[in-house]
Protein backbone atom coordinates (compact mmCIF):
# COMPACT_ATOMS: atom_id res chain seq x y z
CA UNK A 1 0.00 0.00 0.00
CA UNK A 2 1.56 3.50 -1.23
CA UNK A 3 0.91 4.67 2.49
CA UNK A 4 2.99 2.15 4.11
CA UNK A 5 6.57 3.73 3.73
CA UNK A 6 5.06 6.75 5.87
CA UNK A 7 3.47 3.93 8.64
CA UNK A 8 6.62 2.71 8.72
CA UNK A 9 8.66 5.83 9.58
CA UNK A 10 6.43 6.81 12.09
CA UNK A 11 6.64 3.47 13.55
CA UNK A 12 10.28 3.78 13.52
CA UNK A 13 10.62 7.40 15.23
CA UNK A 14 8.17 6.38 17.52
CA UNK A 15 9.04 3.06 19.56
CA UNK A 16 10.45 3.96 22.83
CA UNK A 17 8.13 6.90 23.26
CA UNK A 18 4.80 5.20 21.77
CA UNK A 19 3.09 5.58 25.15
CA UNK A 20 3.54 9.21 25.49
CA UNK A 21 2.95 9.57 21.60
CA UNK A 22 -0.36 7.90 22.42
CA UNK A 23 -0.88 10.84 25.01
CA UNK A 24 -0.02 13.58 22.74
CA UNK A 25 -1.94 12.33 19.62
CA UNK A 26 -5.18 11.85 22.01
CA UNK A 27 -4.90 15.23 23.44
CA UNK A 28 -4.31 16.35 19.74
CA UNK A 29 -7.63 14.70 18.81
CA UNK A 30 -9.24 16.24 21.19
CA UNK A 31 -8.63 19.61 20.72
CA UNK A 32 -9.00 19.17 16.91
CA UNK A 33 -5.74 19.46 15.68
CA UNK A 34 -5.61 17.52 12.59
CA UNK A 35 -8.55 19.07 11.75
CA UNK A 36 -7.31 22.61 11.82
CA UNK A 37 -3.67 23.07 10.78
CA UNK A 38 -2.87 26.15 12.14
CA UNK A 39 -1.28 27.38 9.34
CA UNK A 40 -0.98 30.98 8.24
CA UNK A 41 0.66 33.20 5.19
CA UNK A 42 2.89 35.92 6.15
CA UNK A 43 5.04 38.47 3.88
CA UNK A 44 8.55 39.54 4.95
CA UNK A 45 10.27 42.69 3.53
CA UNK A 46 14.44 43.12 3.71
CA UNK A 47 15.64 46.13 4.32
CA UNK A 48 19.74 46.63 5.56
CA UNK A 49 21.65 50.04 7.00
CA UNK A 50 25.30 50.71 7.56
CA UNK A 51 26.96 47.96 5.15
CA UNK A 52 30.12 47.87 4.93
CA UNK A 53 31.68 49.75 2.03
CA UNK A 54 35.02 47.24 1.06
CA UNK A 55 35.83 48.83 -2.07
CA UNK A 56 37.01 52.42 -2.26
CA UNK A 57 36.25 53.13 -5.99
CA UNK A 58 32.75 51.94 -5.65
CA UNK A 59 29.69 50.67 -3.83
CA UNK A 60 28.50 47.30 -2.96
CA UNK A 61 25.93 46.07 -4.71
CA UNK A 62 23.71 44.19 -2.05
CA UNK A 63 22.14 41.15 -2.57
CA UNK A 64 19.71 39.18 0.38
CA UNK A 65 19.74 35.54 0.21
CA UNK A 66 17.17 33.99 2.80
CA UNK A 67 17.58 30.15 3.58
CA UNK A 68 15.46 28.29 6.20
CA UNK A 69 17.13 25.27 7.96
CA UNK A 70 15.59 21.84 6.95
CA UNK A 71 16.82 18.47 8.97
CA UNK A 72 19.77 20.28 10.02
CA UNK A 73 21.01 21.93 6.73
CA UNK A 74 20.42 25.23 5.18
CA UNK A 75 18.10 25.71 2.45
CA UNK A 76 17.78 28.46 0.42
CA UNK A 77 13.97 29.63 -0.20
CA UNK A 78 14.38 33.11 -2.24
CA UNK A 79 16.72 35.94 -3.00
CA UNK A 80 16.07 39.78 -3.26
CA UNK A 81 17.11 41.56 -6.33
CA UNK A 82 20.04 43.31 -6.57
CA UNK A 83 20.66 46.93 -5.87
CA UNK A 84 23.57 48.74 -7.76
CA UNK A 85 25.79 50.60 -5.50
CA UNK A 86 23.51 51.39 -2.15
CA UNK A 87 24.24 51.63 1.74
CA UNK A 88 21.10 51.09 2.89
CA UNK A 89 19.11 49.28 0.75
CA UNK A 90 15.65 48.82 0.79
CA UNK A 91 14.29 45.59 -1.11
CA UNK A 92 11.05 45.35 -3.05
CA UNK A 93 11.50 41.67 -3.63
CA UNK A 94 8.86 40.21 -1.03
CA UNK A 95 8.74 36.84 0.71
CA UNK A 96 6.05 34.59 1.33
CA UNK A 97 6.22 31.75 3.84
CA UNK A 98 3.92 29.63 5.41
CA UNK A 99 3.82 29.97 9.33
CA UNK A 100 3.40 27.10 11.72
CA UNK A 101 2.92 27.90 15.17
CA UNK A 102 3.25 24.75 16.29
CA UNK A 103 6.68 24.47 14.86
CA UNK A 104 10.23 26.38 15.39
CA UNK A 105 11.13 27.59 11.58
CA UNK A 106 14.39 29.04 11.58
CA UNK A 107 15.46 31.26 9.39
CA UNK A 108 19.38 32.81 8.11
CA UNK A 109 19.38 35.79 6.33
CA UNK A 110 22.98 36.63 4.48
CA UNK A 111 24.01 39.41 3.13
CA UNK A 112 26.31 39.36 -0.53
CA UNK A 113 27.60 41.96 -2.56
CA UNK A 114 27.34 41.07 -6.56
CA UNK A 115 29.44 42.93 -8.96
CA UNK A 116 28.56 43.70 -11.92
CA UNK A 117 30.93 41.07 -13.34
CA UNK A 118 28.96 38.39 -12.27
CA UNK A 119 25.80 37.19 -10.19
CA UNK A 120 27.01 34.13 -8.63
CA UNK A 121 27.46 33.94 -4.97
CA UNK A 122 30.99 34.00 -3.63
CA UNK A 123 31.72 32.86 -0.28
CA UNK A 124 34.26 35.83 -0.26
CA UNK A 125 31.14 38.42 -1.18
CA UNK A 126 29.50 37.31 1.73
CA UNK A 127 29.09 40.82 4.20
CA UNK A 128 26.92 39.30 6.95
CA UNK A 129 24.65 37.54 7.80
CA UNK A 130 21.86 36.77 10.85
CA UNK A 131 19.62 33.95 12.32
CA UNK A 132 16.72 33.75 13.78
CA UNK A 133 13.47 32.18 13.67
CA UNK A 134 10.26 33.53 11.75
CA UNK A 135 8.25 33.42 15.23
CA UNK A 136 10.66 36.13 16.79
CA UNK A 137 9.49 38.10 13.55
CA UNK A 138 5.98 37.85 13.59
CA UNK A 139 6.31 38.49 17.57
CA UNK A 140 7.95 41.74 16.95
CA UNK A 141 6.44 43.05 13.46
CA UNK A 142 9.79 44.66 12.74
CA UNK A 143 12.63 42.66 13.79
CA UNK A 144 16.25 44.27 13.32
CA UNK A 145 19.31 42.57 14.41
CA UNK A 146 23.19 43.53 13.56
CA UNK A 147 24.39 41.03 10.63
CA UNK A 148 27.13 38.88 11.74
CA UNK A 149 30.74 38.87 9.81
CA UNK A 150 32.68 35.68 8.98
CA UNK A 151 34.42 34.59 12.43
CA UNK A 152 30.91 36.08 14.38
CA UNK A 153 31.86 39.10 14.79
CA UNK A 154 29.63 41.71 15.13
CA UNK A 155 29.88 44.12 12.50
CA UNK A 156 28.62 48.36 12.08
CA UNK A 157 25.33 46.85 9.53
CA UNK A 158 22.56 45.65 10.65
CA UNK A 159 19.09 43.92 8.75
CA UNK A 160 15.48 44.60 9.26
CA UNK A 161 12.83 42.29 8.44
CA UNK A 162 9.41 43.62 8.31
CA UNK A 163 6.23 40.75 8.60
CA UNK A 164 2.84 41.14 7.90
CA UNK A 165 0.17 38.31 7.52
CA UNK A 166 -1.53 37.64 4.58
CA UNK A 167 -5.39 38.24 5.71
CA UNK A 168 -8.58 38.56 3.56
CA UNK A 169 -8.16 39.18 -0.42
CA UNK A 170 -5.32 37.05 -2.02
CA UNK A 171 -6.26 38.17 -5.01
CA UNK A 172 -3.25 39.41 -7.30
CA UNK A 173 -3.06 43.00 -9.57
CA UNK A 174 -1.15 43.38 -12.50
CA UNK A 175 0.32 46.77 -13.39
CA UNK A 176 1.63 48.19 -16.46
CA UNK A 177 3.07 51.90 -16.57
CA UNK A 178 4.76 54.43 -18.88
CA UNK A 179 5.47 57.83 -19.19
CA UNK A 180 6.14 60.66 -20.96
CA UNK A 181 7.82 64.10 -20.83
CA UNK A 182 10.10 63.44 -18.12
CA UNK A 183 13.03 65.91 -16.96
CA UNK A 184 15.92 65.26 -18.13
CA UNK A 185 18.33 64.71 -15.31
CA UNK A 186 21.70 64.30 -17.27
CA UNK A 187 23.93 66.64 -18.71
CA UNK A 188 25.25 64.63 -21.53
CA UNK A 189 22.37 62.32 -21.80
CA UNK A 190 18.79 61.20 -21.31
CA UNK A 191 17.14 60.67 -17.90
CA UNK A 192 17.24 57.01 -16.56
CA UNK A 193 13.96 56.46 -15.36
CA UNK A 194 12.60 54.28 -12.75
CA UNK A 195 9.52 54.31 -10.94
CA UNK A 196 8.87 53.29 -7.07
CA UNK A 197 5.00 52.83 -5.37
CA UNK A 198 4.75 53.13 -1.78
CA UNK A 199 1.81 51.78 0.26
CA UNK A 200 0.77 54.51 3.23
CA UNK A 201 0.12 52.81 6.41
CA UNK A 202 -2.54 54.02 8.67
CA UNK A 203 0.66 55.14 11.40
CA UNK A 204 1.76 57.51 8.13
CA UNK A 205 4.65 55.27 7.76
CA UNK A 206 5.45 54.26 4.02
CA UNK A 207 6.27 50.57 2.59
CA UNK A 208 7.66 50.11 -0.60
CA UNK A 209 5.51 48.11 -2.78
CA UNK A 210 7.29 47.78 -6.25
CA UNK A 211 10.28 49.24 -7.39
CA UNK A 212 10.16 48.92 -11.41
CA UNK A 213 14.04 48.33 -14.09
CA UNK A 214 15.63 50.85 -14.87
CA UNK A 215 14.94 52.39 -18.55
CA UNK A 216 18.09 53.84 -19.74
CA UNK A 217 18.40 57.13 -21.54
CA UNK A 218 14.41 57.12 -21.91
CA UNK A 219 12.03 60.55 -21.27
CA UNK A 220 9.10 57.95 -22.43
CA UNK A 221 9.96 55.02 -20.56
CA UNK A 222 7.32 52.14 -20.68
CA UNK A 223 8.38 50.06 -17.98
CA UNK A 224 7.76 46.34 -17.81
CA UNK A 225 4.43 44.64 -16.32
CA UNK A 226 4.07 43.66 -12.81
CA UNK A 227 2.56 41.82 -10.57
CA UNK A 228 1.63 42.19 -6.93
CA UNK A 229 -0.84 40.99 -3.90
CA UNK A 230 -3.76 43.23 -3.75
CA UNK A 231 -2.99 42.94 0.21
CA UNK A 232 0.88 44.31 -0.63
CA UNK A 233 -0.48 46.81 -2.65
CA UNK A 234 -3.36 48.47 -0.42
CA UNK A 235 -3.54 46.01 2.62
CA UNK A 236 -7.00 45.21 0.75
CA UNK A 237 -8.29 49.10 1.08
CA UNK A 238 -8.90 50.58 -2.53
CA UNK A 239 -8.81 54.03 -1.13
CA UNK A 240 -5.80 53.91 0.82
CA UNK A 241 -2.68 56.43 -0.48
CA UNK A 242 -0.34 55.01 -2.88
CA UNK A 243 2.87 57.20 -2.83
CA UNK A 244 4.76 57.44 -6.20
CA UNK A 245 8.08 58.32 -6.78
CA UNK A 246 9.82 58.90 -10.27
CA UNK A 247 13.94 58.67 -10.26
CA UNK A 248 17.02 59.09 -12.50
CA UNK A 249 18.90 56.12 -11.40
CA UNK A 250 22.82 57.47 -11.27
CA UNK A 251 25.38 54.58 -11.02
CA UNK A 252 27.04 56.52 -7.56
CA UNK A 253 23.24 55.24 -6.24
CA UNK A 254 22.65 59.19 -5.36
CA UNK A 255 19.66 59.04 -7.74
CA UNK A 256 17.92 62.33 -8.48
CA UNK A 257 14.74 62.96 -7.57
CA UNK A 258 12.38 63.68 -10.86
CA UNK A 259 8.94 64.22 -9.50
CA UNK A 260 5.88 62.37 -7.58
CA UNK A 261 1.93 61.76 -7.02
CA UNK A 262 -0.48 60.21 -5.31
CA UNK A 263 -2.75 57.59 -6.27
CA UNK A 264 -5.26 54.92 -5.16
CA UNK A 265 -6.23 51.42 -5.94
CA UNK A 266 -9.69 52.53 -6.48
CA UNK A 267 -8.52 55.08 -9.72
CA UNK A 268 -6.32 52.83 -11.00
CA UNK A 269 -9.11 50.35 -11.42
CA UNK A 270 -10.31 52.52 -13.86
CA UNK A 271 -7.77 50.95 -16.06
CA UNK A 272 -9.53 47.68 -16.00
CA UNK A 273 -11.86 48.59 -18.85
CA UNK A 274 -9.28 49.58 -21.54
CA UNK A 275 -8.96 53.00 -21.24
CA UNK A 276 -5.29 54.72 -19.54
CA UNK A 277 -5.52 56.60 -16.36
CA UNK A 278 -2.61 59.74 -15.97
CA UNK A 279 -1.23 61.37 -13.08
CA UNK A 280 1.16 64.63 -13.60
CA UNK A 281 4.48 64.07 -11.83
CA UNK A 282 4.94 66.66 -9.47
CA UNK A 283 8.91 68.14 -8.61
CA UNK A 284 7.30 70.23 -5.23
CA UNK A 285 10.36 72.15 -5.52
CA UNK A 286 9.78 73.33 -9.08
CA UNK A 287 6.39 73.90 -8.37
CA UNK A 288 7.21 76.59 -5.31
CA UNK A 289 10.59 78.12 -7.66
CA UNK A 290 8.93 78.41 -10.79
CA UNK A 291 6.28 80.39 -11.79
CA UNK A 292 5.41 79.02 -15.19
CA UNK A 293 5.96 75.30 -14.17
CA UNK A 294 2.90 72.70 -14.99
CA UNK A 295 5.15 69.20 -14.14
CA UNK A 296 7.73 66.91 -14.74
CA UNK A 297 6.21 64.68 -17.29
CA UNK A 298 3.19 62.58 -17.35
CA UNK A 299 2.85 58.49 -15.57
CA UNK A 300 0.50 56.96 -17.09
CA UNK A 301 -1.15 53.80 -16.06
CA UNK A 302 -1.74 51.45 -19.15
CA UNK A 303 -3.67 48.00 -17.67
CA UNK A 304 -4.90 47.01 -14.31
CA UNK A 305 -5.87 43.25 -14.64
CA UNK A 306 -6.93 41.69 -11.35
CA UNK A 307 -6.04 37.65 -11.14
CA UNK A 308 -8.55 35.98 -8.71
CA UNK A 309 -6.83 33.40 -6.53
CA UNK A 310 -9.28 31.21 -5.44
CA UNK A 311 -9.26 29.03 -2.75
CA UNK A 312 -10.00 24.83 -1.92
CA UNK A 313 -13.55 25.45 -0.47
CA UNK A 314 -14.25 27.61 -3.95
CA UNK A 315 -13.81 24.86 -6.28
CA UNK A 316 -15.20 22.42 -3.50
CA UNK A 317 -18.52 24.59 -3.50
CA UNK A 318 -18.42 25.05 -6.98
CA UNK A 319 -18.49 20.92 -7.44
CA UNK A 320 -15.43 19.69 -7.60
CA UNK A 321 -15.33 16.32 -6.77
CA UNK A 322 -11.98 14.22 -5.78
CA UNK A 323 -11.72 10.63 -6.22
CA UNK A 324 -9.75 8.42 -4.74
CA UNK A 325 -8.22 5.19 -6.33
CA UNK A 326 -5.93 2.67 -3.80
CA UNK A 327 -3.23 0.50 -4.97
CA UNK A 328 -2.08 -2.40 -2.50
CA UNK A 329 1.23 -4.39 -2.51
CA UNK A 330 0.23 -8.16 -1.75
CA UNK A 331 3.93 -9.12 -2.43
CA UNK A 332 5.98 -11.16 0.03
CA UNK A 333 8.08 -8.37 1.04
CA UNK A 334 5.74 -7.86 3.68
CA UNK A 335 5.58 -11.07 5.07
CA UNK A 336 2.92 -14.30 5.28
CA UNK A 337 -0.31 -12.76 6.11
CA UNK A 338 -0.71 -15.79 8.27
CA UNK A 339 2.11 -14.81 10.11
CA UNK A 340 1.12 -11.70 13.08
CA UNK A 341 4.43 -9.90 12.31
CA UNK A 342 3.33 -9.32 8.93
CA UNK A 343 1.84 -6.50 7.95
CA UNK A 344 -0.77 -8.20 5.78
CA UNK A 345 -1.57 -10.55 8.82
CA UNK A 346 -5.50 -11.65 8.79
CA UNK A 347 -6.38 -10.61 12.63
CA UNK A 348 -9.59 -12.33 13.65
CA UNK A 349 -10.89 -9.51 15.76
CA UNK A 350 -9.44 -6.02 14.48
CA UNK A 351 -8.56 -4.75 10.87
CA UNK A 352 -4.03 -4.80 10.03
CA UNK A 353 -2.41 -1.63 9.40
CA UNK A 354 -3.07 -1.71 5.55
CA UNK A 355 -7.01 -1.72 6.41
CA UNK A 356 -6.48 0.83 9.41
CA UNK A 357 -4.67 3.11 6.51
CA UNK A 358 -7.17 2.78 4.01
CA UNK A 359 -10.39 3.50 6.18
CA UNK A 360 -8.48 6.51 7.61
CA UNK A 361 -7.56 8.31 4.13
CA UNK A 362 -11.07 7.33 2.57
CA UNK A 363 -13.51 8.33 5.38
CA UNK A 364 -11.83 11.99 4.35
CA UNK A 365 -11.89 11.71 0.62
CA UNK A 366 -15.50 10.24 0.94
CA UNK A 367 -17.23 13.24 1.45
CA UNK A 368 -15.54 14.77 -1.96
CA UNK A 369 -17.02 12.03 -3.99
CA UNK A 370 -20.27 11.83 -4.98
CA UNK A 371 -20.69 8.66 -5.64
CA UNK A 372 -18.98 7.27 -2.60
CA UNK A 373 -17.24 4.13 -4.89
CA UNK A 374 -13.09 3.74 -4.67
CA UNK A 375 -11.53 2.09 -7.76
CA UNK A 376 -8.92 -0.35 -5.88
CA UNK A 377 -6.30 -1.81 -7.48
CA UNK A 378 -3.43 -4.42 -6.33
CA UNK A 379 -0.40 -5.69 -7.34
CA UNK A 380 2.28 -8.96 -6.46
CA UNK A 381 -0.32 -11.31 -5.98
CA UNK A 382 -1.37 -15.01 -7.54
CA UNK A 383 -4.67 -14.73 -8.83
CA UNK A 384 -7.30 -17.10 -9.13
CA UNK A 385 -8.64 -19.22 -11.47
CA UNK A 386 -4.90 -20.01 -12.53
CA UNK A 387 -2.85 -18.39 -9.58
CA UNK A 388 -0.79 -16.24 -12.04
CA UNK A 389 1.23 -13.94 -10.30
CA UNK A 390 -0.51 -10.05 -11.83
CA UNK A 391 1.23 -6.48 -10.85
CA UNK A 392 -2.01 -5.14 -11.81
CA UNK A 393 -5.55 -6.48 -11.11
CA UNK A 394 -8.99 -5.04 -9.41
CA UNK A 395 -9.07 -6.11 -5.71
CA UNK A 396 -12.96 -7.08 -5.96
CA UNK A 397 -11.43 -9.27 -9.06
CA UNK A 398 -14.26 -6.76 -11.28
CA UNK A 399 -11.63 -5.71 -14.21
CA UNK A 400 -14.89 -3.72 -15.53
CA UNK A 401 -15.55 -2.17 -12.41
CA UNK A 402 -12.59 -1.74 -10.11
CA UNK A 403 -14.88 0.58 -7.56
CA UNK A 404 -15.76 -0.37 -4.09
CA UNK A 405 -18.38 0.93 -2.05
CA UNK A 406 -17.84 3.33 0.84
CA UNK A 407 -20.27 1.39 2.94
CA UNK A 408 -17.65 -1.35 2.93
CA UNK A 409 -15.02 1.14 4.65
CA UNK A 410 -17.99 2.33 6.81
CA UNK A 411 -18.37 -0.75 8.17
CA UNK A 412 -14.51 -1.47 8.62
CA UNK A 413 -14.27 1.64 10.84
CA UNK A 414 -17.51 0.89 12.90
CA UNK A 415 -16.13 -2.85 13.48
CA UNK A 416 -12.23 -1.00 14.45
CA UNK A 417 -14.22 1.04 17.29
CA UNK A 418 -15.78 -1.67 18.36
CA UNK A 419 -13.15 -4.41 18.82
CA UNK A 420 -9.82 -2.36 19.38
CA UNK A 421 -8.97 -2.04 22.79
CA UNK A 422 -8.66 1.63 24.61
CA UNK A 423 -5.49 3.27 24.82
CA UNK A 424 -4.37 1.68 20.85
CA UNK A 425 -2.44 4.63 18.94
CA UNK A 426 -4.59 6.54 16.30
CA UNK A 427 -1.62 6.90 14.15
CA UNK A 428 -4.28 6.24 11.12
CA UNK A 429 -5.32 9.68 11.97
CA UNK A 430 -2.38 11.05 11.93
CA UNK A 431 -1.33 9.59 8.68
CA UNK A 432 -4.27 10.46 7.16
CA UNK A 433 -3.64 14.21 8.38
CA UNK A 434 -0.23 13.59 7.17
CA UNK A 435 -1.23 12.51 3.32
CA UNK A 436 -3.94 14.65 2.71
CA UNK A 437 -2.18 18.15 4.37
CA UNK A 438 -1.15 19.42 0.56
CA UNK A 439 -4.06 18.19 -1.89
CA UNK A 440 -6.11 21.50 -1.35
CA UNK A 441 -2.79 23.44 -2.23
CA UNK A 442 -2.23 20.86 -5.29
CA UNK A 443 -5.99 21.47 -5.98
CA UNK A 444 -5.82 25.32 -6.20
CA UNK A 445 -2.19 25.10 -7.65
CA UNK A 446 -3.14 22.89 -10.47
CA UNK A 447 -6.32 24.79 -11.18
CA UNK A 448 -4.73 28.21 -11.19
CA UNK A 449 -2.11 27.36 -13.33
CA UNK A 450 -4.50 26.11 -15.65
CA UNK A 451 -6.73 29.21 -15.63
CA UNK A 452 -9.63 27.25 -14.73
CA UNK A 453 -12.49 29.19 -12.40
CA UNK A 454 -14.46 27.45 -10.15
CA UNK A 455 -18.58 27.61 -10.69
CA UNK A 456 -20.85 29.41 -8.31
CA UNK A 457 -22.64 27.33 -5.99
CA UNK A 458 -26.02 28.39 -8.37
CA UNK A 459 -24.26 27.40 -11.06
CA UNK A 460 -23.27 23.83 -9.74
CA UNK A 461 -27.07 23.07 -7.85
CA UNK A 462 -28.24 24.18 -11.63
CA UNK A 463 -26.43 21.33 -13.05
CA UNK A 464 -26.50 18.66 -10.86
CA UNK A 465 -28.83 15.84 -11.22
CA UNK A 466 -30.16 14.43 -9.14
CA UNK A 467 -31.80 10.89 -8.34
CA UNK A 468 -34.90 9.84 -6.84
């Protein structure tokens, strides 16, 4: 049975603590616990101050790498983009990880400096680099700790990691912008464009959203589409202030400040129906000096295209159904089922491990398939009439209809509670729990990637038929 390798390892991990396991995994059943994960999104920003400057003739150009540690070893999850020649950076890349409280997720955050020669990570371009865990980060909100040099040492820079959990709309916006008319910044050239959109918190503070590539020697920049969380973007308000910023990027990273405006979510939706929405960059400087001065050029807004994300109980209310198919291994690996230390061993008054396993996973999947039958499949076994050995034959020996009933696993579990004795490990429960944690990710995964929208529940009661 495909489950058995997992039945195994817990088995394994578990034998000289199985009685206090037993306690834990009751008072886990009690309290609900593998029926509520407590699982919850959160976004972390990267911001650094005080690095290090190592070469004389120029800048670093910081890079974030952050790595979570994984059965002892260090794993790397993401990486920030780079930012040419900057002090104190301040990241747009964002990071999303899943947050288990129930669970201590460290976390290493290093700091590299990537010349423009390469983007490969040297250990010798490492400038720092910190570790803690992602609790201490969603404790504090905004967590800031001095980065560590090689050797431990406690170095002048320091790293601040700002968390924020993903609540209410998970939807995603996608944001295309140009402009025209900007000031030229450069003597000898064209302004280098980029543009910046800041979120305004409701304590005035300002986080940076997006920060869009640079578009060299370019008044009319059209700078590429983007996409971001609608809760990144506006913390799900449409009429909270969006702060925008237009620079000329200069290589010293003392970029000069072209102009700015305010916006919100709510009239950049106007986008949505074709038409461009403009706001005049403002230089509040130029407009106090000079008399005759109207702006600095013109940001225009070009598509707003909101991407739903939908979630499991969507496409479960819209009539999605999930079936579930078993395969069993009847070979000898596993020992004579005659024998009690195999795991196919016929017990005359309680169901084995394979049946324990099976009854477990399919009272779940049961109530996601409407017609309650299991296609169930085996393999290693001599079949009658001539005891052939098959790798692939219908358990209920049906080749045309491989589908069992539910009632049949109904009546398994009813005839477990009855004849096991009290105090006998519900590790079924936690395997189950175990197997089925990630199919409503692969279900909304697999469905968004394929662009396919769940139906209303109207739409789904419309089409159903049903029996009499």
């Amino acid at each position: 049975f495909f489950f058995w390798n997992m039945i195994e390892e817990k088995k394994k991990k578990k034998v000289s603590t199985s009685i206090s396991y037993d306690i834990y995994e009751s008072a886990a059943n009690s309290l609900g616990l593998f029926n509520s994960p407590c699982l919850t999104k959160v976004e972390l920003r990267v911001a650094c101050k005080g690095i290090s400057d190592r070469d004389a003739l120029s800048k670093p150009d910081p890079c974030v790498v952050i790595k979570m540690q994984s059965h002892g070893q260090w794993l790397e999850v993401d990486r920030t983009e780079v930012i040419r020649s900057c002090l104190n950076p301040t990241f747009s890349k964002v990071f999303t990880l899943d947050f288990y409280f129930e669970e201590v997720q460290r976390l290493r955050y290093e700091l590299y400096d990537i010349s423009s020669s390469h983007n490969g990570m040297r250990e010798v371009d490492c400038l720092g680099a910190m570790e803690c865990t992602l609790g201490q980060i969603i404790s504090q909100r905004k967590f800031t700790k001095a980065l560590l040099k090689q050797g431990n040492t406690v170095g002048k820079s320091s790293i601040m990691i700002t968390a924020e959990e993903l609540t209410g709309n998970n939807d995603y916006v996608e944001l295309s912008f140009s402009a025209r008319k900007l000031d030229d910044k450069d003597f000898f050239s064209k302004s280098d464009p980029f543009l910046e959109i800041y979120r305004v918190n409701d304590d005035n503070t300002q986080q940076l959203v997006h920060r869009t590539e640079t578009v060299m020697n370019n008044l009319n920049p059209v700078w590429k589409t983007f996409k971001t969380s609608l809760n990144s973007l506006c913390s799900g308000d449409h009429e909270r202030i969006l702060k925008c910023t237009v620079w000329d990027w200069d290589s010293n990273g003392k970029h000069d400040f072209i102009g700015e405006f305010q916006a919100t979510f709510k009239e950049m939706r106007s986008a949505m129906d074709g038409r461009q929405v403009q706001w005049e960059c403002i230089n509040p400087k130029y407009k106090v000096k000079k008399k005759n001065y109207k702006n600095s050029g013109i940001v225009i807004l070009n598509q707003c295209k909101i991407i739903k994300m939908h979630s499991f109980l969507d496409y479960i209310m819209g009539g999605c159904q999930r079936q579930f198919t078993v395969a069993i291994d009847f070979t000898a690996s596993n020992g004579d089922p005659r024998n009690s230390c195999s795991l196919h061993y016929i017990h005359p008054y309680q169901p084995n491990e394979y049946l324990k396993a099976l009854v477990a996973v399919g009272e779940i999947c049961q109530d996601y398939d409407s017609d309650k039958m299991f296609p169930a499949f085996g393999f290693g076994a001599r079949i009658p009439p001539d005891f052939k050995v098959s790798h692939d034959f219908a358990v209920n020996f049906n080749e045309d209809n491989p589908e069992c009933a539910a009632v049949y696993a109904q009546a398994c579990l009813e005839k477990r509670e009855n004849l096991m004795p009290e105090g006998v490990s519900a590790s079924p429960a936690a395997l189950a729990k175990s197997v089925l944690a990630e199919v409503p990710n692969q279900v909304v995964d697999y469905y968004n990637s394929k662009g396919i929208k769940p139906k209303c529940p109207s739409e789904y009661e419309s089409s159903r038929t049903f029996g009499h």
